[in-house]
PDB file of N, CA and C in Angstrom:
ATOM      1  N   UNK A   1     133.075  48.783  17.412  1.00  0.00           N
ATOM      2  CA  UNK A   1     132.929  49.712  18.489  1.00  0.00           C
ATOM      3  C   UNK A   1     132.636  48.965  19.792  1.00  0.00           C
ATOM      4  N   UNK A   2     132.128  47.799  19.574  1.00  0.00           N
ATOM      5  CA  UNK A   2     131.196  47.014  20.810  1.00  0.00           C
ATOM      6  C   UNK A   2     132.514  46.451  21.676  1.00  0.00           C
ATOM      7  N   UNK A   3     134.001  45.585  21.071  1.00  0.00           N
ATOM      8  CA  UNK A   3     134.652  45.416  21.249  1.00  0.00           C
ATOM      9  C   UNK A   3     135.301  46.628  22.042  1.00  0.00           C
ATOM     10  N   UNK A   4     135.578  47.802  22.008  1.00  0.00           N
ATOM     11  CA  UNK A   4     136.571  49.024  22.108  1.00  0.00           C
ATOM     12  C   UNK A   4     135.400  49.380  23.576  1.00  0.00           C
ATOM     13  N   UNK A   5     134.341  49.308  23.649  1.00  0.00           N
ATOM     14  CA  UNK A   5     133.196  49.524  24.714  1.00  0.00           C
ATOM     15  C   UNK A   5     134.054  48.276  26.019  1.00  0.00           C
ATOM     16  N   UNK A   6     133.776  47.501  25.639  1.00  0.00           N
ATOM     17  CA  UNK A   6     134.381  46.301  25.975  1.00  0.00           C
ATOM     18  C   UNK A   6     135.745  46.393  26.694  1.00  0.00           C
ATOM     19  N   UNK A   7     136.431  46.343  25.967  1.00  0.00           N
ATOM     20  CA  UNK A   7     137.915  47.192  26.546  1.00  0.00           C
ATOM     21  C   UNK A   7     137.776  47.529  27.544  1.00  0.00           C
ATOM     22  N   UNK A   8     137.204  49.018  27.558  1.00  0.00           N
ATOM     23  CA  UNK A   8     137.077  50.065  28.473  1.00  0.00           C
ATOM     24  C   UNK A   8     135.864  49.385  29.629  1.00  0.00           C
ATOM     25  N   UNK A   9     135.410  48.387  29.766  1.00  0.00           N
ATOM     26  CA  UNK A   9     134.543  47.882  31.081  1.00  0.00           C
ATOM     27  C   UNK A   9     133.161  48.792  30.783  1.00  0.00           C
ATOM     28  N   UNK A  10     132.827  49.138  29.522  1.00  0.00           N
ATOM     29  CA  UNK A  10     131.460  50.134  29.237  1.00  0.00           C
ATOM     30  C   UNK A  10     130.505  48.930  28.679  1.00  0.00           C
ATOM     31  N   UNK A  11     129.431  49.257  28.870  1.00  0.00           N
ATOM     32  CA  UNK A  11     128.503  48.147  28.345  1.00  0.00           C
ATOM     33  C   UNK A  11     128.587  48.401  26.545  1.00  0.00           C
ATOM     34  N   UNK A  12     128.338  46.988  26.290  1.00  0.00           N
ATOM     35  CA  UNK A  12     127.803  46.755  24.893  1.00  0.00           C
ATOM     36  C   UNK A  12     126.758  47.178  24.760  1.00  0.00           C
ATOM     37  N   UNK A  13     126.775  47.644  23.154  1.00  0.00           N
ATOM     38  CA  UNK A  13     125.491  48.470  22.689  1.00  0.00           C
ATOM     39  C   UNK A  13     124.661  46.522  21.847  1.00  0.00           C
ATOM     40  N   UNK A  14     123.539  46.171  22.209  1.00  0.00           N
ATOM     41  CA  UNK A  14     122.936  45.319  21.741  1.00  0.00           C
ATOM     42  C   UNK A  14     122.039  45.723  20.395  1.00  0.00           C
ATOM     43  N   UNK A  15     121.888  46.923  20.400  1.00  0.00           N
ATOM     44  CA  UNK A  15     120.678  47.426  19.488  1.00  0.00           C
ATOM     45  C   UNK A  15     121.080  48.105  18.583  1.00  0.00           C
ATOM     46  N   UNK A  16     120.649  49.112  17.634  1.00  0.00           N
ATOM     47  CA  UNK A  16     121.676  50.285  16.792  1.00  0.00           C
ATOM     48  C   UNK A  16     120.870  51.415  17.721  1.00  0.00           C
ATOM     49  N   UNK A  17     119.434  51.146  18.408  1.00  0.00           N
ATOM     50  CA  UNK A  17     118.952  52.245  19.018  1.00  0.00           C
ATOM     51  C   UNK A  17     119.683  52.653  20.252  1.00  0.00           C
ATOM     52  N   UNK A  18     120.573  51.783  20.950  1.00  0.00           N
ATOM     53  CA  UNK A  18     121.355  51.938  21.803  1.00  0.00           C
ATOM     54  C   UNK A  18     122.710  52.970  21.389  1.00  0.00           C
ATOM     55  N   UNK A  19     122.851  52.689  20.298  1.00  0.00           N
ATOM     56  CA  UNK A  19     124.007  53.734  19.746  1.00  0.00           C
ATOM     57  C   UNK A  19     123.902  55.011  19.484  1.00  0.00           C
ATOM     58  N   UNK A  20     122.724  54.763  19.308  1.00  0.00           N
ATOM     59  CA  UNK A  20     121.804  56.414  18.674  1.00  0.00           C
ATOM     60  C   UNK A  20     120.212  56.102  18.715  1.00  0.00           C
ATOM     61  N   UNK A  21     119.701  56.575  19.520  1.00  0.00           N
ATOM     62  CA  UNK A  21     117.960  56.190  19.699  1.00  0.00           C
ATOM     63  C   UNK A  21     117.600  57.573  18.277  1.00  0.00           C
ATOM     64  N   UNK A  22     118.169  57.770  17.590  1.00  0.00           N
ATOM     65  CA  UNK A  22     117.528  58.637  16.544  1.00  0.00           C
ATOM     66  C   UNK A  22     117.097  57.819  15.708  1.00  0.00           C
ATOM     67  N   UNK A  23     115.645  57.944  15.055  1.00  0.00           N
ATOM     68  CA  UNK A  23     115.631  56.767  14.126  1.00  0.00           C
ATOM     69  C   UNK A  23     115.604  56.393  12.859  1.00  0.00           C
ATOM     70  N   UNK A  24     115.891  57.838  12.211  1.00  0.00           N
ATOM     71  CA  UNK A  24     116.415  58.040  11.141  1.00  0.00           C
ATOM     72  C   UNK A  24     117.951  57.465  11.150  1.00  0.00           C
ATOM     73  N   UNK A  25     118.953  57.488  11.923  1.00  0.00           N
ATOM     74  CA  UNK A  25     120.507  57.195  12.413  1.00  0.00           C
ATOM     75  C   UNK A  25     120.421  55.769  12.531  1.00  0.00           C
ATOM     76  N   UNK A  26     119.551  55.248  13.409  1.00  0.00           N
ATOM     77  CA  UNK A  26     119.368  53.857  13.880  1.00  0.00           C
ATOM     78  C   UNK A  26     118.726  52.895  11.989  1.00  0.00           C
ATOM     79  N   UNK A  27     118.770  53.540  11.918  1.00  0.00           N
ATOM     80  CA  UNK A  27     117.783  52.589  10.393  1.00  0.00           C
ATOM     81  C   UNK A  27     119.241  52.621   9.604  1.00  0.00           C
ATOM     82  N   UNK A  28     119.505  53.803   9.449  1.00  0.00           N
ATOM     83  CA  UNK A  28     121.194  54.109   8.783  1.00  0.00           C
ATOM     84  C   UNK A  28     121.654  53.089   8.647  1.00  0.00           C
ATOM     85  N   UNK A  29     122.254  52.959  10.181  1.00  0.00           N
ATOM     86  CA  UNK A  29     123.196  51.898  10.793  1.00  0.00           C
ATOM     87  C   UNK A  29     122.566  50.540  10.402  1.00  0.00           C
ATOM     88  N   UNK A  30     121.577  50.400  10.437  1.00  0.00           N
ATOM     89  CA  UNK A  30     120.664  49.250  10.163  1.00  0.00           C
ATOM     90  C   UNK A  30     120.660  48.383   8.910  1.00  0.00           C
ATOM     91  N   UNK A  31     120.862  49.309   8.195  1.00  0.00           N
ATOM     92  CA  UNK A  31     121.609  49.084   6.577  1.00  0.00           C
ATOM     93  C   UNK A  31     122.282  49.163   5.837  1.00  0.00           C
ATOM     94  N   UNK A  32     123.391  49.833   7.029  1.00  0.00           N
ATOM     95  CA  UNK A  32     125.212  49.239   6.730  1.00  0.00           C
ATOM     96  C   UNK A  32     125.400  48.523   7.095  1.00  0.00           C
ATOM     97  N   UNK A  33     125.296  47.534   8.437  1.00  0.00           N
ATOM     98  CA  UNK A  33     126.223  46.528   9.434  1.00  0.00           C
ATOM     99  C   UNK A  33     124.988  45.977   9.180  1.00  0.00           C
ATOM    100  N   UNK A  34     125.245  44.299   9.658  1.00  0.00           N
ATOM    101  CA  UNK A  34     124.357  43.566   9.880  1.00  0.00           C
ATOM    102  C   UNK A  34     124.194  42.992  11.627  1.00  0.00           C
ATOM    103  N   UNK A  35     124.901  43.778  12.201  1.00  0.00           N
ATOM    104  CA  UNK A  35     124.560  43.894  13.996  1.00  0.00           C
ATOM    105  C   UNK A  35     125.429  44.669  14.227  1.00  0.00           C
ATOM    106  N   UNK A  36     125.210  45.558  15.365  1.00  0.00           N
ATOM    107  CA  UNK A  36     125.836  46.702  16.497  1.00  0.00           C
ATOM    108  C   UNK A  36     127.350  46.047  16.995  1.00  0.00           C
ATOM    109  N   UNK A  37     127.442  44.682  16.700  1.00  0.00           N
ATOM    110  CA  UNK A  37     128.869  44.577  16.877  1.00  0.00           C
ATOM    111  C   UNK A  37     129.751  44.508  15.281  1.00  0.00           C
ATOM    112  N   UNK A  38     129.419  44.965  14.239  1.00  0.00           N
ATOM    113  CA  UNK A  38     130.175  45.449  13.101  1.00  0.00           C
ATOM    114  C   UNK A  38     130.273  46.867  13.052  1.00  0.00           C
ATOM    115  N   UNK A  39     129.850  47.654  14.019  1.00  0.00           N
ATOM    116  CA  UNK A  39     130.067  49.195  13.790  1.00  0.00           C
ATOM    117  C   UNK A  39     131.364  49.242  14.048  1.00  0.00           C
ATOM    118  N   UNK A  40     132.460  49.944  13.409  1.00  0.00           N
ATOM    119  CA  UNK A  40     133.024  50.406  13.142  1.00  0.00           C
ATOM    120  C   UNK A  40     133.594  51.354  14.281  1.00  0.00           C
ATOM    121  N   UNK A  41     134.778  51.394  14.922  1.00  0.00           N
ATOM    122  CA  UNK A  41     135.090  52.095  16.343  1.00  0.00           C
ATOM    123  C   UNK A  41     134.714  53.880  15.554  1.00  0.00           C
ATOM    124  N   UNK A  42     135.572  54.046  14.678  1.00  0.00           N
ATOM    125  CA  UNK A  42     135.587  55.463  14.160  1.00  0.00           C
ATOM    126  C   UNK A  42     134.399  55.907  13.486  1.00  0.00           C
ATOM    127  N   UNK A  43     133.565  55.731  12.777  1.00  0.00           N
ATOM    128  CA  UNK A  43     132.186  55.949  12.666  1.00  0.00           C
ATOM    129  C   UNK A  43     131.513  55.851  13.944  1.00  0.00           C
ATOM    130  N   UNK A  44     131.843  54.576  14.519  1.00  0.00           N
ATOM    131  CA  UNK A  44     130.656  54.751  15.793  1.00  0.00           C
ATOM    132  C   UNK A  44     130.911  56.402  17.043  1.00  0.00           C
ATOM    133  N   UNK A  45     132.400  56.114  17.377  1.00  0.00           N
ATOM    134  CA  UNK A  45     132.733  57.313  17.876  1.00  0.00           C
ATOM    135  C   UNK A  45     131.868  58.994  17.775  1.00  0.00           C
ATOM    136  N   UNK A  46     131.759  58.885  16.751  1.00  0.00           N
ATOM    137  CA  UNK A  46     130.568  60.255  16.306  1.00  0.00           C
ATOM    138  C   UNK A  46     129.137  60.056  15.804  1.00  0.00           C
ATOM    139  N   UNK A  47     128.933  58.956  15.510  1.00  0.00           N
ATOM    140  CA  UNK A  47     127.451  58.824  15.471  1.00  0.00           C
ATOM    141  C   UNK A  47     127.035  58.400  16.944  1.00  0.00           C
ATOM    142  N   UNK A  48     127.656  57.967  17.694  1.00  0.00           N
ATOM    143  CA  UNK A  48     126.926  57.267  19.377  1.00  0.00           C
ATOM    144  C   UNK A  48     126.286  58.643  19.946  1.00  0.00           C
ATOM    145  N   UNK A  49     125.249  58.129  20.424  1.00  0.00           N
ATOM    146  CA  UNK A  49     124.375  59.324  21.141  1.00  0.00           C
ATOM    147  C   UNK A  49     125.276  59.900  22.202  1.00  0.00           C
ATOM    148  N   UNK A  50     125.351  60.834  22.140  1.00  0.00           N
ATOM    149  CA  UNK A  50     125.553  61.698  23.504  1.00  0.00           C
ATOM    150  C   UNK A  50     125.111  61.884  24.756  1.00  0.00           C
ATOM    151  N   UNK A  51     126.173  61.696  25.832  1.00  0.00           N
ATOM    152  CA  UNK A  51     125.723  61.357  27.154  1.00  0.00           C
ATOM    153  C   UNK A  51     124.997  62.608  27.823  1.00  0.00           C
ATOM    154  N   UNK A  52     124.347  62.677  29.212  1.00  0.00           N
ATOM    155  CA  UNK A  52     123.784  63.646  29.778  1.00  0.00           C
ATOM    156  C   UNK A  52     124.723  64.573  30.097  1.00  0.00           C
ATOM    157  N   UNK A  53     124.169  65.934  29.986  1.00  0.00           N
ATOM    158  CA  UNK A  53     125.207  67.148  30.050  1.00  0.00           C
ATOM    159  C   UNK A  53     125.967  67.079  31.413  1.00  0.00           C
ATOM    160  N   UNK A  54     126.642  67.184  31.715  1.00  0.00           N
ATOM    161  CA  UNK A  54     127.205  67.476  33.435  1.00  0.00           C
ATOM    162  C   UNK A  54     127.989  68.795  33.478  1.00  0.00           C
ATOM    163  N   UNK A  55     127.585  69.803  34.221  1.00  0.00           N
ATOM    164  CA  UNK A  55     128.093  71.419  34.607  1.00  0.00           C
ATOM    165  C   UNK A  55     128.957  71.332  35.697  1.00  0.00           C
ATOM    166  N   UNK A  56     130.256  71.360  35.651  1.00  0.00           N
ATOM    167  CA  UNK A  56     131.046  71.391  34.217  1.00  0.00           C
ATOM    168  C   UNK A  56     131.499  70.040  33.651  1.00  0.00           C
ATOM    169  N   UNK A  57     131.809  70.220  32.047  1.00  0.00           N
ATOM    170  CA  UNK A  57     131.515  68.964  31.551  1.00  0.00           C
ATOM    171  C   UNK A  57     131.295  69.261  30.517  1.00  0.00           C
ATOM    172  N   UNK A  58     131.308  67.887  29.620  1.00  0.00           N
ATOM    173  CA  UNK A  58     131.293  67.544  28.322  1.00  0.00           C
ATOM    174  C   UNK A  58     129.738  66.950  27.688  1.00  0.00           C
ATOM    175  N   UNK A  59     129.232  66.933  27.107  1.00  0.00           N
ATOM    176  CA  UNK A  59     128.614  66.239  26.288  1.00  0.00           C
ATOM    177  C   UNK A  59     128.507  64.913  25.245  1.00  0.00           C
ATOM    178  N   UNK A  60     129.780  64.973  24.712  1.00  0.00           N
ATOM    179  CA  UNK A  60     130.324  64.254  23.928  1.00  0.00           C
ATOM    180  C   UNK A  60     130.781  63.012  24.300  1.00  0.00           C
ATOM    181  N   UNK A  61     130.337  61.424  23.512  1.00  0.00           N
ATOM    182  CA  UNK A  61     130.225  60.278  23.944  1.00  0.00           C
ATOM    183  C   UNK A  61     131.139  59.385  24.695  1.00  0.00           C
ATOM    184  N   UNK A  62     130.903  58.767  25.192  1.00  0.00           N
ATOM    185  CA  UNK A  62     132.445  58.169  26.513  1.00  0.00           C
ATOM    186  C   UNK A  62     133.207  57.796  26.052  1.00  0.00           C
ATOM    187  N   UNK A  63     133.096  56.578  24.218  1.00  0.00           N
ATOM    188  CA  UNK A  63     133.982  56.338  24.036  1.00  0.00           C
ATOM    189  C   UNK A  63     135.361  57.326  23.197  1.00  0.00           C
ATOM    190  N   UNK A  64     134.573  58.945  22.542  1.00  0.00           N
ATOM    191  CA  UNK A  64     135.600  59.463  22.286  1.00  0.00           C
ATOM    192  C   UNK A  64     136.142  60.264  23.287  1.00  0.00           C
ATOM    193  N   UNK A  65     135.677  60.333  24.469  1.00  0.00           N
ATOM    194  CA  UNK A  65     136.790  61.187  25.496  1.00  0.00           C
ATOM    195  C   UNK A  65     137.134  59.751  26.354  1.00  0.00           C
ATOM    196  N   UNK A  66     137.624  58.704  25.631  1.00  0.00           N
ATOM    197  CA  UNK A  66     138.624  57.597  26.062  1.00  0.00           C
ATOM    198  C   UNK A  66     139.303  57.505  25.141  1.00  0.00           C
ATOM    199  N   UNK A  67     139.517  57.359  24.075  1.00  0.00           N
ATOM    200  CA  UNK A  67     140.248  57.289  22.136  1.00  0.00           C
ATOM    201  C   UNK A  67     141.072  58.896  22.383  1.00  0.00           C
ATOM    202  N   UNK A  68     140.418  59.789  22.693  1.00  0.00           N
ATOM    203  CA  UNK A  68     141.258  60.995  22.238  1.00  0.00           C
ATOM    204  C   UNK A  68     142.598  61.493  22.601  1.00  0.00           C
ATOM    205  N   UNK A  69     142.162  61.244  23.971  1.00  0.00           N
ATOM    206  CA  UNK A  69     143.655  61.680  24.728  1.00  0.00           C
ATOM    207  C   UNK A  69     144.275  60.473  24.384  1.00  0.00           C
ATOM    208  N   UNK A  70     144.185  59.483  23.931  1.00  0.00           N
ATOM    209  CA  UNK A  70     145.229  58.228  23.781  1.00  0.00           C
ATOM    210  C   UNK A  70     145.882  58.622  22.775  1.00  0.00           C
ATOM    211  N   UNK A  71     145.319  59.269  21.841  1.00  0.00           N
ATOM    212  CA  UNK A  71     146.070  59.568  20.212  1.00  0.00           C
ATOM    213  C   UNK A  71     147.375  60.018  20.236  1.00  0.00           C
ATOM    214  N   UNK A  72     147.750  61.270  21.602  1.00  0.00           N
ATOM    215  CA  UNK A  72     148.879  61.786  20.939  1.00  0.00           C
ATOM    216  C   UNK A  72     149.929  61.133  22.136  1.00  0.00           C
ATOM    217  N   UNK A  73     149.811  60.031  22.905  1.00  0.00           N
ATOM    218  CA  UNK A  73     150.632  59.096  23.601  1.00  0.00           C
ATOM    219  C   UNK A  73     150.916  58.238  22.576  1.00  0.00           C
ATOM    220  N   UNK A  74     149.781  57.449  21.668  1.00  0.00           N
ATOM    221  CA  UNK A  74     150.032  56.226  20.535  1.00  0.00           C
ATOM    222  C   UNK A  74     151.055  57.020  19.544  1.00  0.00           C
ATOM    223  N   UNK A  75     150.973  58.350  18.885  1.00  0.00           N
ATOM    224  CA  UNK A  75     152.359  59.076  18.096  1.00  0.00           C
ATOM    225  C   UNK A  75     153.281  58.826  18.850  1.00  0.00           C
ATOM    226  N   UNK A  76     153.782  59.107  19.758  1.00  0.00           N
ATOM    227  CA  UNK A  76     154.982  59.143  20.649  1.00  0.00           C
ATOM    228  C   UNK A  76     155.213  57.972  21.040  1.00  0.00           C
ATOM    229  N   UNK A  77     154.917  57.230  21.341  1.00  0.00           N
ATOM    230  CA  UNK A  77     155.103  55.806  21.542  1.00  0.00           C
ATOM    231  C   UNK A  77     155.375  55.106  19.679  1.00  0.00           C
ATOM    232  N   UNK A  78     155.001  55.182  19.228  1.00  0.00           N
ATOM    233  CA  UNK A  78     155.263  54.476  17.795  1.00  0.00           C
ATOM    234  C   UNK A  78     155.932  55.887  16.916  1.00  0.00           C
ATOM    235  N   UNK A  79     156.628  56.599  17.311  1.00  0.00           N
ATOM    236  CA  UNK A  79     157.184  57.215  16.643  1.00  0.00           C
ATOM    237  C   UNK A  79     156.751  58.223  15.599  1.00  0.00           C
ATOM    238  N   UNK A  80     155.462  58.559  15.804  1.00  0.00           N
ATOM    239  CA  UNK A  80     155.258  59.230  14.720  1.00  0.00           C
ATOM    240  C   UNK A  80     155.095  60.388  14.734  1.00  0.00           C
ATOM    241  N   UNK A  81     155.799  60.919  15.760  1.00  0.00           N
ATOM    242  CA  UNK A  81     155.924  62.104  15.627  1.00  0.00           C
ATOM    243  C   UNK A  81     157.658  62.792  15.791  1.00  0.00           C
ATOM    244  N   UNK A  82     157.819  63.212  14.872  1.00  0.00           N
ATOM    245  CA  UNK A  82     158.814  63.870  14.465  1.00  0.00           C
ATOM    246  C   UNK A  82     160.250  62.796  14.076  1.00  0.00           C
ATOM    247  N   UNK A  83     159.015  61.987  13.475  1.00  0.00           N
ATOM    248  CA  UNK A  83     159.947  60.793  12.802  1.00  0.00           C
ATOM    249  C   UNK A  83     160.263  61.385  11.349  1.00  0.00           C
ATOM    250  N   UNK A  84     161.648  60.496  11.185  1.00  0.00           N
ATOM    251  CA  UNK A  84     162.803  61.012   9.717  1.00  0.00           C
ATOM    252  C   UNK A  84     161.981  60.310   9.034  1.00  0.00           C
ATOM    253  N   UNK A  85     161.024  58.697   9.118  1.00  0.00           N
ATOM    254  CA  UNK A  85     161.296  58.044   8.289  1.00  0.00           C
ATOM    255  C   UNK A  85     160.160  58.772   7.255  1.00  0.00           C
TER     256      UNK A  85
END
């Protein structure tokens, strides 16, 4: 995920509390990966804490409203949509 942050010019998460200050979540993470740069883009995507509300606006974390709208350009570009094969 730290990499895909990266990409996008967003800061690296150094901590797992940075990903999720929950600390039941943060311990989680703590004892799957052995550092915040093995999380996983697609797990991290929905476990990353959620940004401050903005009216009008989203809630939901920066890096999946950067991943989402890319999805259905990456089908169309690689063919996978309304491909024979």
């Amino acid at each position: 995920m730290n990499e895909f942050r990266q990409f996008f010019g967003l800061k690296v998460h150094d901590t797992f509390e940075q990903i999720n200050p929950d600390p039941e979540v943060a311990d989680i993470l703590r004892k799957l990966y052995d550092s915040p740069d093995m999380v996983e883009l697609y797990p991290g995507l929905f476990i990353e804490d959620i940004k401050a509300r903005m009216d009008p606006g989203s809630g939901i974390g920066i890096p999946y409203m950067q991943v989402v709208p890319s999805f259905p350009m990456l089908l169309v570009l690689s063919g996978g949509v309304d491909s024979s094969q």
